[in-house]
C-alpha atoms as a PDB file:
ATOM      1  CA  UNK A   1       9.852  18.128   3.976  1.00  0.00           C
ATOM      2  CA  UNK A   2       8.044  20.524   1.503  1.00  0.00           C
ATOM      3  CA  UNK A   3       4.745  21.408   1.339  1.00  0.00           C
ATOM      4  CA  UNK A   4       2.779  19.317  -0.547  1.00  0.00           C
ATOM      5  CA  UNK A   5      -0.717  19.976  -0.439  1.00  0.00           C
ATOM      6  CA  UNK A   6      -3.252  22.932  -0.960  1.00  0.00           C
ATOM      7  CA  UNK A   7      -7.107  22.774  -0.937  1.00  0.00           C
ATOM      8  CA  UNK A   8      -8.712  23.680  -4.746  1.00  0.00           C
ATOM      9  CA  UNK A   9     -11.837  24.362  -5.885  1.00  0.00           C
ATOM     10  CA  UNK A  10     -13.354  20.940  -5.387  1.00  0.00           C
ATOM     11  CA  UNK A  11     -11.700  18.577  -2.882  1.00  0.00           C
ATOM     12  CA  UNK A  12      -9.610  15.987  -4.344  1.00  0.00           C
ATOM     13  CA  UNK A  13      -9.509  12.533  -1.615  1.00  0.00           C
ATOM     14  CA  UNK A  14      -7.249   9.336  -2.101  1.00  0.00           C
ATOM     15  CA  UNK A  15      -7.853   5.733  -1.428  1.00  0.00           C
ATOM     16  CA  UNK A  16      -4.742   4.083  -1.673  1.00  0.00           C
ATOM     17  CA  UNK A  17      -5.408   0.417  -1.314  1.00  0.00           C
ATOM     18  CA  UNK A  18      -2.979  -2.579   0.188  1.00  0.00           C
ATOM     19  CA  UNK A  19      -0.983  -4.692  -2.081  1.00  0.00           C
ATOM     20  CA  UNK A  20       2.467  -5.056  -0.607  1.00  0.00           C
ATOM     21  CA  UNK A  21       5.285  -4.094  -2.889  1.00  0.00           C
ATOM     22  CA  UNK A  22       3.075  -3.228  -5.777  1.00  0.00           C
ATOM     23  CA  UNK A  23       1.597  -0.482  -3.450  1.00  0.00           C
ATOM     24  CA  UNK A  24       4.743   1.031  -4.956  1.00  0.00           C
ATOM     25  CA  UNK A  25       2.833   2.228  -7.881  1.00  0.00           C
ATOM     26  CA  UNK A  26       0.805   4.632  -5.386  1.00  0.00           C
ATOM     27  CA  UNK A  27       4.373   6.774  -5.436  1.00  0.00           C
ATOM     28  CA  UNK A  28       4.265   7.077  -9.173  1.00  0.00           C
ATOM     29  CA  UNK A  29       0.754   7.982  -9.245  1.00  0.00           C
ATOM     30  CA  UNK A  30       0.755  10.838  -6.301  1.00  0.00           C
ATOM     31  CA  UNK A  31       3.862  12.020  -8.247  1.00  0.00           C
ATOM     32  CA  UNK A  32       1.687  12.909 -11.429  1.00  0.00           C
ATOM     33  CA  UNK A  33      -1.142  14.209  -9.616  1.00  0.00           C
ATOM     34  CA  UNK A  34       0.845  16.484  -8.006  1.00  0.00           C
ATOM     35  CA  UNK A  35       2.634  17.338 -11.100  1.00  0.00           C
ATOM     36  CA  UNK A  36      -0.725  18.422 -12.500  1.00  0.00           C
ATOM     37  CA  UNK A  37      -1.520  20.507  -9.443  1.00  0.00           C
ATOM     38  CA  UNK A  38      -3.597  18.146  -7.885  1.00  0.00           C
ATOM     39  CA  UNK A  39      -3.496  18.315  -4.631  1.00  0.00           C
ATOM     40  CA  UNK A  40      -5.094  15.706  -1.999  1.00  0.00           C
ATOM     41  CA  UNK A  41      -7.346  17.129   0.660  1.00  0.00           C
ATOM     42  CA  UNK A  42      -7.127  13.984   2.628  1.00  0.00           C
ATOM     43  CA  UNK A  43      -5.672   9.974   1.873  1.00  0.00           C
ATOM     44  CA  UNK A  44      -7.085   7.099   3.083  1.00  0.00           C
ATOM     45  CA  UNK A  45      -4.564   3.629   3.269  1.00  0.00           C
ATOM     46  CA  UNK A  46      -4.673   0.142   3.546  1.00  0.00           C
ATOM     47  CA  UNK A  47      -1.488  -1.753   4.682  1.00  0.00           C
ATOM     48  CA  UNK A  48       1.175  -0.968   1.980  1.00  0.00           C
ATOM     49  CA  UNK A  49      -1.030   2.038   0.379  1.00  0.00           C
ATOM     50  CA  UNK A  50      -1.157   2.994   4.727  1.00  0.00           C
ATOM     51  CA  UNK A  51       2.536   3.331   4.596  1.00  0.00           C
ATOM     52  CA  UNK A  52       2.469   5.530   1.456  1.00  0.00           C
ATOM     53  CA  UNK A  53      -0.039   7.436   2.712  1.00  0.00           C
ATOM     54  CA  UNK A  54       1.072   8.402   5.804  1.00  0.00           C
ATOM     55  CA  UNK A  55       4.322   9.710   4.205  1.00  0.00           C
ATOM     56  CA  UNK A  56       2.599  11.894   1.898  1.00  0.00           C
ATOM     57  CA  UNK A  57       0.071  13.286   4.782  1.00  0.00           C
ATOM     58  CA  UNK A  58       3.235  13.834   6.417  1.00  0.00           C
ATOM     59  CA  UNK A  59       4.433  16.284   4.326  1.00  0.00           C
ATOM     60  CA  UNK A  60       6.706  14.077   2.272  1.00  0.00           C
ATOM     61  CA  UNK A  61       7.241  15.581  -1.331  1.00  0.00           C
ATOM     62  CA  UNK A  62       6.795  13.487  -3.963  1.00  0.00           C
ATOM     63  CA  UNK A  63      10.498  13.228  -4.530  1.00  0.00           C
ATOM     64  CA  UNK A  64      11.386  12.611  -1.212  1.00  0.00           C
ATOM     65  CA  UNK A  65       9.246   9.143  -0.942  1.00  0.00           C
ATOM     66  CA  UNK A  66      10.117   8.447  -3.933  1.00  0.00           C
ATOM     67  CA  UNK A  67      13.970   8.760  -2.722  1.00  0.00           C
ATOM     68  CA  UNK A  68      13.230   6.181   0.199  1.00  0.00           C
ATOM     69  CA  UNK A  69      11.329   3.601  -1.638  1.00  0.00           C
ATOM     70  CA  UNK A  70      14.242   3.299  -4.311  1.00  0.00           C
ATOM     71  CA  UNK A  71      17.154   3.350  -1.970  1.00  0.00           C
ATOM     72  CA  UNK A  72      15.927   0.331   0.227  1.00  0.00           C
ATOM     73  CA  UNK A  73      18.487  -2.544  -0.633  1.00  0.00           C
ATOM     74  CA  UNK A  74      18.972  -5.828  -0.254  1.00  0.00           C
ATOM     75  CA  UNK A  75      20.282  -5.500   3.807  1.00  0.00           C
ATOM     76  CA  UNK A  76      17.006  -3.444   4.532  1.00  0.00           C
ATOM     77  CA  UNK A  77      15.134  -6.105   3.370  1.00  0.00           C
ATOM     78  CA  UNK A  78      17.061  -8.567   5.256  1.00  0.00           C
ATOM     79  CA  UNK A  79      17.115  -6.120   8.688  1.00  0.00           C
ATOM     80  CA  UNK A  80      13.579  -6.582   8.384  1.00  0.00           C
ATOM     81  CA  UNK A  81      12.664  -9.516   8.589  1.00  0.00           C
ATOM     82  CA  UNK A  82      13.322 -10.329  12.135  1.00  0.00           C
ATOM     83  CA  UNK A  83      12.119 -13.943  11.693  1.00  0.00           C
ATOM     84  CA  UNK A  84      10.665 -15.624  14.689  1.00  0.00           C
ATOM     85  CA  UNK A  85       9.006 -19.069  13.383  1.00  0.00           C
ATOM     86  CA  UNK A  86       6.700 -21.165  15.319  1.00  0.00           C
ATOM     87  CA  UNK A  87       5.202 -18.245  17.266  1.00  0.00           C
ATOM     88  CA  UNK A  88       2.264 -15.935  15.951  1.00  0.00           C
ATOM     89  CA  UNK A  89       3.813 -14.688  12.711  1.00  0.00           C
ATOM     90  CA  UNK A  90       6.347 -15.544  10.243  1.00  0.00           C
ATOM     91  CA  UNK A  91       8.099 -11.835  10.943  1.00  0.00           C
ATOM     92  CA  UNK A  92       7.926 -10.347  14.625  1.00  0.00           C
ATOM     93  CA  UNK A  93       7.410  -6.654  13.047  1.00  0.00           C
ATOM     94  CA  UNK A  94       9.900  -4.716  15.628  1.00  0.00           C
ATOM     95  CA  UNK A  95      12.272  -3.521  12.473  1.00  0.00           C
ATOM     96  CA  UNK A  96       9.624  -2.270  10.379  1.00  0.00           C
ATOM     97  CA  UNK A  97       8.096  -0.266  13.487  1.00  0.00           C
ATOM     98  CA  UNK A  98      11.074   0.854  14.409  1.00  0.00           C
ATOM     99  CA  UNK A  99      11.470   2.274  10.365  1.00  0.00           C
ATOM    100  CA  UNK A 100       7.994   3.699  10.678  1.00  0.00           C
ATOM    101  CA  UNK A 101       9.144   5.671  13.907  1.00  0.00           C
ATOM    102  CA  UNK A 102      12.329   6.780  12.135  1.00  0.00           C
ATOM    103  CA  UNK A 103      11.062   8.123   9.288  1.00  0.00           C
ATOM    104  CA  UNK A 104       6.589   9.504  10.363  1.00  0.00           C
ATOM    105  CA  UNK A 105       5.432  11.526  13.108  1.00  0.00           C
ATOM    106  CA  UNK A 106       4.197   9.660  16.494  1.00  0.00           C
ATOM    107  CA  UNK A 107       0.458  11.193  16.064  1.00  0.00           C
ATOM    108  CA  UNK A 108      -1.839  11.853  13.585  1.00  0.00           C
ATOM    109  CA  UNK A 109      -2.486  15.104  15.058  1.00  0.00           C
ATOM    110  CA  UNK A 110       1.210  16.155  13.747  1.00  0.00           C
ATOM    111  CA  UNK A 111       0.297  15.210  10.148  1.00  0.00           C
ATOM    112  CA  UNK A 112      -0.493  18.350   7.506  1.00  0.00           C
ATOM    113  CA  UNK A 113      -3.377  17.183   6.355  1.00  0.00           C
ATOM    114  CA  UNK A 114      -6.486  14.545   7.254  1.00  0.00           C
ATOM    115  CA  UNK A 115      -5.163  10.856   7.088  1.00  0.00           C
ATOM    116  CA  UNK A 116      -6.941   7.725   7.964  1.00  0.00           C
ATOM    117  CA  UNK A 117      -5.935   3.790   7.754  1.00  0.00           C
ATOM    118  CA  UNK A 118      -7.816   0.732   8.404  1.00  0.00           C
ATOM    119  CA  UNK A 119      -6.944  -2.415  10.369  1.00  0.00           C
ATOM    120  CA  UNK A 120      -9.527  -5.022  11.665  1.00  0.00           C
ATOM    121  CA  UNK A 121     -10.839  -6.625  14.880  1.00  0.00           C
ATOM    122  CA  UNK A 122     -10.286 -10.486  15.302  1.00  0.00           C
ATOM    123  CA  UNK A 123     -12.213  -9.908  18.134  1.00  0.00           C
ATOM    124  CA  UNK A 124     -15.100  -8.632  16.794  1.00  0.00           C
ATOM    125  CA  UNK A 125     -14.937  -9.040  12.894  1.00  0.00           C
ATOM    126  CA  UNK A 126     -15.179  -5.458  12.030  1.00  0.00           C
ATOM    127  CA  UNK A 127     -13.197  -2.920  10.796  1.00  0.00           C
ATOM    128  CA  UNK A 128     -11.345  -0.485  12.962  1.00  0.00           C
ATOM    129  CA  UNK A 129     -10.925   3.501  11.265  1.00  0.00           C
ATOM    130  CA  UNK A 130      -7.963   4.734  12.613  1.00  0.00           C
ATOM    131  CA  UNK A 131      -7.523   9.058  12.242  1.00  0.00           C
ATOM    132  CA  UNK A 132      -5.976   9.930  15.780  1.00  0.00           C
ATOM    133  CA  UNK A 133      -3.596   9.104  18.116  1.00  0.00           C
ATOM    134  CA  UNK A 134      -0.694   6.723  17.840  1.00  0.00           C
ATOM    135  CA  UNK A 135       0.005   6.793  14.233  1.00  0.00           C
ATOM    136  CA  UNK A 136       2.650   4.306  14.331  1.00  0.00           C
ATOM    137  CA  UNK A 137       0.614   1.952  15.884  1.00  0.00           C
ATOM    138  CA  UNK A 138      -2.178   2.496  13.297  1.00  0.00           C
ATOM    139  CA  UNK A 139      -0.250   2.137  10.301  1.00  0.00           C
ATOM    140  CA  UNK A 140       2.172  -1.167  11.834  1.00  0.00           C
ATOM    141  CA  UNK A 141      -1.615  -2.675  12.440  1.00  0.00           C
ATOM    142  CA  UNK A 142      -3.077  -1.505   9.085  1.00  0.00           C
ATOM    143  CA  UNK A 143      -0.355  -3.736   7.802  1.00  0.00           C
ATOM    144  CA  UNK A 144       0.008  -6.379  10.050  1.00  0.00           C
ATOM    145  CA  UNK A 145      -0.492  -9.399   7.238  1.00  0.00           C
ATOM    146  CA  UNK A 146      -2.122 -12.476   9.040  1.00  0.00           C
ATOM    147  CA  UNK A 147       0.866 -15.006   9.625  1.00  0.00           C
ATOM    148  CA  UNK A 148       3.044 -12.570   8.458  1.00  0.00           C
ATOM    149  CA  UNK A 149       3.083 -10.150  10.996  1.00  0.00           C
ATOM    150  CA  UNK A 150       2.085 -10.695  14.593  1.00  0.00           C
ATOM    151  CA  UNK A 151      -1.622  -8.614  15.203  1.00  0.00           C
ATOM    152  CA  UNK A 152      -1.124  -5.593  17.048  1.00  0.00           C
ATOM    153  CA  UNK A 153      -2.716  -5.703  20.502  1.00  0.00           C
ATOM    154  CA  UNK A 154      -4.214  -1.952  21.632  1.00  0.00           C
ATOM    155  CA  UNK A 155      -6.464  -2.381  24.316  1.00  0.00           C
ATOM    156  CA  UNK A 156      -9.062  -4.903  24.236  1.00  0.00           C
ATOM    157  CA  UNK A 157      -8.354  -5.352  20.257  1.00  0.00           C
ATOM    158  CA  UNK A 158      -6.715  -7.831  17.902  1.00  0.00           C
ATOM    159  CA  UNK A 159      -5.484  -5.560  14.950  1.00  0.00           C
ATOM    160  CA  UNK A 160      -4.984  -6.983  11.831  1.00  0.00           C
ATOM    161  CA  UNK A 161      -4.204  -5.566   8.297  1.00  0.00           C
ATOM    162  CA  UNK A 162      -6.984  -4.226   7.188  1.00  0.00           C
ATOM    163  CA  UNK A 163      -7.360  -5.604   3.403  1.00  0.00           C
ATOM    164  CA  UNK A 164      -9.190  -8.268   5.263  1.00  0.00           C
ATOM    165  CA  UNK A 165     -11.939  -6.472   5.275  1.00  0.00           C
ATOM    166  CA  UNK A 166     -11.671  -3.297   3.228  1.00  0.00           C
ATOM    167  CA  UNK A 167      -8.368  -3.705   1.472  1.00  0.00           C
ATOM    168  CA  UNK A 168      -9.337  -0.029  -0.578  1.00  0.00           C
ATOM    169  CA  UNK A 169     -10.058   2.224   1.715  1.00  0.00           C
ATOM    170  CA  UNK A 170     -13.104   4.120  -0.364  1.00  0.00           C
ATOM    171  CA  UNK A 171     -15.567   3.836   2.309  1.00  0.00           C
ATOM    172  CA  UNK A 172     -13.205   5.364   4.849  1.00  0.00           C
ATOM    173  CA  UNK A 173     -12.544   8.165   2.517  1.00  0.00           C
ATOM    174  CA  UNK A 174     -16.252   8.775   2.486  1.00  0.00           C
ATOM    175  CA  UNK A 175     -16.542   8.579   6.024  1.00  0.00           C
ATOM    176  CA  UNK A 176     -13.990  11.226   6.748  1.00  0.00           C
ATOM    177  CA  UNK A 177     -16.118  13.968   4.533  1.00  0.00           C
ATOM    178  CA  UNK A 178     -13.092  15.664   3.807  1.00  0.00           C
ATOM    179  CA  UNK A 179     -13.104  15.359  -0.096  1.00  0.00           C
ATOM    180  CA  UNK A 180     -15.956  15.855  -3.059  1.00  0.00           C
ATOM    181  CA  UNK A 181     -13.861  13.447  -5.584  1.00  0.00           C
ATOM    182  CA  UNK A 182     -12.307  10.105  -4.395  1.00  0.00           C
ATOM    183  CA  UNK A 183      -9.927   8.584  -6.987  1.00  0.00           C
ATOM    184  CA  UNK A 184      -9.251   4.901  -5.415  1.00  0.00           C
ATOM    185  CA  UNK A 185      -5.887   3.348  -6.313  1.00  0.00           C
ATOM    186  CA  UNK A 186      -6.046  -0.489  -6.498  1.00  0.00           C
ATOM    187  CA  UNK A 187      -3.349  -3.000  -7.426  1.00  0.00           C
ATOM    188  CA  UNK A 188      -5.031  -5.901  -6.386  1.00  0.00           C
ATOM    189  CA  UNK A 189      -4.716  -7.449 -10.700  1.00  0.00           C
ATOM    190  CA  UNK A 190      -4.194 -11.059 -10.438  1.00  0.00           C
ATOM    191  CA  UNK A 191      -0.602 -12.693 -11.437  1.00  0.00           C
ATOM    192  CA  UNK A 192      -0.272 -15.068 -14.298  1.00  0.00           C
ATOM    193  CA  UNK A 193       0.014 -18.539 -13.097  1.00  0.00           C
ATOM    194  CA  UNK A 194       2.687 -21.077 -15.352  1.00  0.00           C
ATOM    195  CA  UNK A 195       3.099 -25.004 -14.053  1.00  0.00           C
ATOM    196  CA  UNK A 196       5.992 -24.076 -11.964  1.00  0.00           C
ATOM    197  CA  UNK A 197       4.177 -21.825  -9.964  1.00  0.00           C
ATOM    198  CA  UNK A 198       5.771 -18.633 -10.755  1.00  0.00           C
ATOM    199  CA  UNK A 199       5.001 -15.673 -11.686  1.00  0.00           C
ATOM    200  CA  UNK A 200       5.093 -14.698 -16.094  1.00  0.00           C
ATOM    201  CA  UNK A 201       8.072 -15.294 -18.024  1.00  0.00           C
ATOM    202  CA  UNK A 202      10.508 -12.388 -17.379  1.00  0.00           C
ATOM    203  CA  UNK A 203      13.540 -12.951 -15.399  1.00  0.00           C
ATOM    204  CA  UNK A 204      13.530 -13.310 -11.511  1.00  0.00           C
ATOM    205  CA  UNK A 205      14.455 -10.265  -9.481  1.00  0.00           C
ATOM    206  CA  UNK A 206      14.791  -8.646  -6.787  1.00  0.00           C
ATOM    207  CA  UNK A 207      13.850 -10.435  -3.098  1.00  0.00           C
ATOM    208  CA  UNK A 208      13.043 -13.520  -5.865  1.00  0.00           C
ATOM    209  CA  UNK A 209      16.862 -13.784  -6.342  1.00  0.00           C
ATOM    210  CA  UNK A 210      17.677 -13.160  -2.828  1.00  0.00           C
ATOM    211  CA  UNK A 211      15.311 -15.885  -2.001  1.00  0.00           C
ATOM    212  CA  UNK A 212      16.957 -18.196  -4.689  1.00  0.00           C
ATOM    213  CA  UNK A 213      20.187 -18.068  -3.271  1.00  0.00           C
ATOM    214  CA  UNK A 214      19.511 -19.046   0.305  1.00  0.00           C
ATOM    215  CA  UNK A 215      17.627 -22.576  -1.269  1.00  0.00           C
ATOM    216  CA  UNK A 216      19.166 -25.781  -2.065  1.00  0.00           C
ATOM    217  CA  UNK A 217      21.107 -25.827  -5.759  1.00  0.00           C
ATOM    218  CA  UNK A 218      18.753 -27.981  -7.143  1.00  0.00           C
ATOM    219  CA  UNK A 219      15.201 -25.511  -5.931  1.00  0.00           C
ATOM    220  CA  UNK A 220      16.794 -22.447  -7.127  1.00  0.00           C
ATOM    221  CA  UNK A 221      14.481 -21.803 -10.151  1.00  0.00           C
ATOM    222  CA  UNK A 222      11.249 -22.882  -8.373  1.00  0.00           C
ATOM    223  CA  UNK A 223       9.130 -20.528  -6.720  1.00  0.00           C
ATOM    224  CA  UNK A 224       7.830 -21.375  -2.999  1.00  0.00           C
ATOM    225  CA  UNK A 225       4.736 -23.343  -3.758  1.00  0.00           C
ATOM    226  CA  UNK A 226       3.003 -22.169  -0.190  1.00  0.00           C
ATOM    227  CA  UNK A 227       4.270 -18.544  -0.491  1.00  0.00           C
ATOM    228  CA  UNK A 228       2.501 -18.258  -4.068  1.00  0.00           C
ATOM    229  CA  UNK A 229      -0.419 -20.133  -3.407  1.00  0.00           C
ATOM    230  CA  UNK A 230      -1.080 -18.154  -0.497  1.00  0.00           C
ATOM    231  CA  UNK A 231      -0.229 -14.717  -2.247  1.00  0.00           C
ATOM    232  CA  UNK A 232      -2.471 -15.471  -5.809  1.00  0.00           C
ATOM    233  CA  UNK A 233      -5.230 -16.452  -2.504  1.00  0.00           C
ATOM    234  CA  UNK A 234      -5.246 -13.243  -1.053  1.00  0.00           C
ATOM    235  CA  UNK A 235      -5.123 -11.310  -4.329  1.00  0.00           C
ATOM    236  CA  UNK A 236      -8.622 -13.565  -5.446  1.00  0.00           C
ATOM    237  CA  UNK A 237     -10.315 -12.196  -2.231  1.00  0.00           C
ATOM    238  CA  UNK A 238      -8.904  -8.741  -2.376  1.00  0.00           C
ATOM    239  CA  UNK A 239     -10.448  -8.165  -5.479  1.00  0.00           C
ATOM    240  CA  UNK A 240     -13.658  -9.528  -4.889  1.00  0.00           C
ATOM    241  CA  UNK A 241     -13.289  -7.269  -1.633  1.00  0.00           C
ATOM    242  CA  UNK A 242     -12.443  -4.145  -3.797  1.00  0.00           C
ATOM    243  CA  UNK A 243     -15.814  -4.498  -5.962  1.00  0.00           C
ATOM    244  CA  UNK A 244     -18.310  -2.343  -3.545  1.00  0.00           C
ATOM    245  CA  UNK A 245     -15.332   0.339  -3.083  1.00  0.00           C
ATOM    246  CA  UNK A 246     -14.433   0.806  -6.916  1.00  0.00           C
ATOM    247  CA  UNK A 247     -18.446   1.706  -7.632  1.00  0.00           C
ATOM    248  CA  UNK A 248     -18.369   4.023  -4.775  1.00  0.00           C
ATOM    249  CA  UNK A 249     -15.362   5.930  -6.310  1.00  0.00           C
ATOM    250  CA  UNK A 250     -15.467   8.288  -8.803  1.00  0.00           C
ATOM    251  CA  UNK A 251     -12.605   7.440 -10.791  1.00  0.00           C
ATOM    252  CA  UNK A 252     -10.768   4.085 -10.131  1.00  0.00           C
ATOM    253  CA  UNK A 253      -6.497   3.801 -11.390  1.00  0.00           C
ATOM    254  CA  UNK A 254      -5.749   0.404 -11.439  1.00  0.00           C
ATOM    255  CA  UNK A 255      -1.931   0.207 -12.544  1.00  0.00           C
ATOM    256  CA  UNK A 256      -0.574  -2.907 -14.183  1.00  0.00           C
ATOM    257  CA  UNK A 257       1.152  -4.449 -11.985  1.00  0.00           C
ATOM    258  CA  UNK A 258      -0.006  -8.124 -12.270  1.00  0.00           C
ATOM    259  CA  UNK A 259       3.626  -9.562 -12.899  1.00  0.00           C
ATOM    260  CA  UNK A 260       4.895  -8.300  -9.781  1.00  0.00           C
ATOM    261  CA  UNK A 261       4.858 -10.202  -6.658  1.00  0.00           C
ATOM    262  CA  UNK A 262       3.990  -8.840  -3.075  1.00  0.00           C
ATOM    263  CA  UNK A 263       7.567  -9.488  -2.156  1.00  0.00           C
ATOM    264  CA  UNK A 264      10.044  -7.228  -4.685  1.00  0.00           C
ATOM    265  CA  UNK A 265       9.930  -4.257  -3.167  1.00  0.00           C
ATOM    266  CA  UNK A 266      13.568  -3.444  -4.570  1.00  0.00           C
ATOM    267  CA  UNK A 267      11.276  -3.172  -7.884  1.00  0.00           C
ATOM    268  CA  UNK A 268      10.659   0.430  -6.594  1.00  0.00           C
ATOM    269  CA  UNK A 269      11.784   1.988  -9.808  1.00  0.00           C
ATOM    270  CA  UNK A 270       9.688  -0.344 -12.119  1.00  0.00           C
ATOM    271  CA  UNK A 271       6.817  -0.424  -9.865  1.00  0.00           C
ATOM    272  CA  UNK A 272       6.293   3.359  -9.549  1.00  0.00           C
ATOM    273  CA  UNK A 273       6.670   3.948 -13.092  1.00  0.00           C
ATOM    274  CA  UNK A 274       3.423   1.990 -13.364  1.00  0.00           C
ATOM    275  CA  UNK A 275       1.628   3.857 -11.378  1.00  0.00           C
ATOM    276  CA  UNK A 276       2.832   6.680 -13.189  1.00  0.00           C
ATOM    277  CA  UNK A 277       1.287   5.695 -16.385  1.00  0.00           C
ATOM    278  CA  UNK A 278      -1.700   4.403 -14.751  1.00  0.00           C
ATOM    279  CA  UNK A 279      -2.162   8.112 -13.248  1.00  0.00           C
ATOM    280  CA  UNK A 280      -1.394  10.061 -16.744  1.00  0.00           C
ATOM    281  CA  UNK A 281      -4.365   7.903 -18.390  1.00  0.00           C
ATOM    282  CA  UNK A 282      -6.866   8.889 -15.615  1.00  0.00           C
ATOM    283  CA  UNK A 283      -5.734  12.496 -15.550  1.00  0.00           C
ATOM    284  CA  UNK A 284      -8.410  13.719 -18.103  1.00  0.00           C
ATOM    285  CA  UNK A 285     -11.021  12.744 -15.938  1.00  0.00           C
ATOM    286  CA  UNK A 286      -9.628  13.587 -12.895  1.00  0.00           C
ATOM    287  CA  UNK A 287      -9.608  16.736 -14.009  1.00  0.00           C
ATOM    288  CA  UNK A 288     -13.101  16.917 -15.166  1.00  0.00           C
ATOM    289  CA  UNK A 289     -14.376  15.628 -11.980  1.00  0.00           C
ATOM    290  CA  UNK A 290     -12.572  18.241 -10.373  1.00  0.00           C
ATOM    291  CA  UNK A 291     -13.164  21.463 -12.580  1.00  0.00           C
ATOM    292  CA  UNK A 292      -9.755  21.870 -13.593  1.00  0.00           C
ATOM    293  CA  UNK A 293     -10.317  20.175 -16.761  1.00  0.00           C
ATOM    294  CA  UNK A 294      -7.982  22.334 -19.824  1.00  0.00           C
ATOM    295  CA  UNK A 295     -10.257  20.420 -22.589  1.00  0.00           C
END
């Protein structure tokens, strides 16, 4: 690990918000903030932009994440997904906790700087701020997708992923009064729809082929109906989720990232060089914002 972070004049905060694998793009922008010496004072996540997060709060450099996001292959996509249909999720979740304790600290208190991610109560309908204790806990329920994942049980709590509620973590960030400038990192765009069901016109990749070769010859070029029609779902109500937390932001990055499903995460390379373009065309007035403007 290398040291990442250091405090400037103004204090620069991150909501990274869910998305699955286009929560990728959050490497590629954290790689050109730090490039421009732009340092977080604290990073708020939600599911996928959780993961992410807690790397970089970690003590991650930029490089390093970046290294284990690109080298996950086909077989570590496979290893996790310990499939277990008919009970509470499509995925029981023990391979990808398991990954989290391999690679993050147990605690948030052994984290270099002030992290936060959000899950949410089934019990209670709220939304649960988690910034201490068992960070692997907090992070495998921040992204514990209903029906995808089993809900993590802590207590007298149901934890689910949080972008049911607050799937950009904004008003966390605020919360934590850590930072004077939140930049909030969405990649909640909506996906082109053709009659098929699939996603644009470029050519399938990634889990998308894997998938296509465990079907029947004759549904190899069709998309899952149920698996996209439940994805383009949840992106409609993450946006309309995300509206509140973009106005309370002071500057919102929003790679595009709309052809990408939730599932190719072996589009690492593709995906973070979104985010870095997204990142290099709010960089003027990230700057501002923070007095380190060279204009």
């Amino acid at each position: 690990m290398s040291g990442l972070f250091s405090r400037g004049p103004r204090r620069l905060g991150i909501a990274l918000g869910g998305g699955s694998a286009r929560g990728l793009a959050h490497i590629g922008v954290l790689k050109v903030l730090a490039d421009a010496g732009l340092r977080p004072a604290a990073i708020t996540g939600t599911s996928m932009g959780a993961i992410v997060g807690a790397f970089a709060a970690a003590g991650y450099s930029i490089a390093e994440i970046e290294q284990i996001a690109v080298e996950l292959d086909v077989r570590d996509m496979v290893s996790f997904a310990d499939l277990h249909p008919g009970r509470a999720a499509f995925v029981n979740g023990e391979k990808v906790e398991a990954w989290l304790r391999e690679w993050l600290p147990p605690t948030f208190e052994k984290l270099v700087l002030p992290f936060a991610c959000v899950s949410v109560d089934l019990r209670t309908g709220t939304v649960v701020r988690h910034a201490d204790g068992d960070l692997i806990e907090a992070v495998r329920a921040s992204c514990s997708i209903p029906g995808v994942f089993p809900p993590v049980l802590r207590d007298d709590e149901v934890l689910v992923d949080g972008g049911v509620l607050e799937p950009l973590p904004v008003p966390t960030l605020k919360a934590m009064r850590a930072s004077d400038v939140a930049v909030a990192v969405t990649v909640s765009q909506l996906g082109a729809l053709r009659p098929g069901f699939g996603f644009g016109d470029r050519e399938r990749s990634g889990v998308q082929r894997l998938w296509g070769s465990l079907m029947d010859t004759d549904q190899k070029d069709r998309e899952p109906r149920q698996f996209q029609t439940m994805n383009i779902s949840l992106q409609v109500m993450q946006r309309e989720l995300e509206r509140p937390a973009t106005r309370m932001a002071d500057v919102v990055i929003s790679p595009d990232v709309a052809e990408f499903d939730g599932h190719e995460f072996l589009e690492a390379p593709r995906l973070i060089a979104l985010g870095e373009l997204a990142a290099v065309d709010a960089l003027p007035e990230i700057e501002r914002r923070m007095g380190t403007s060279r204009g």
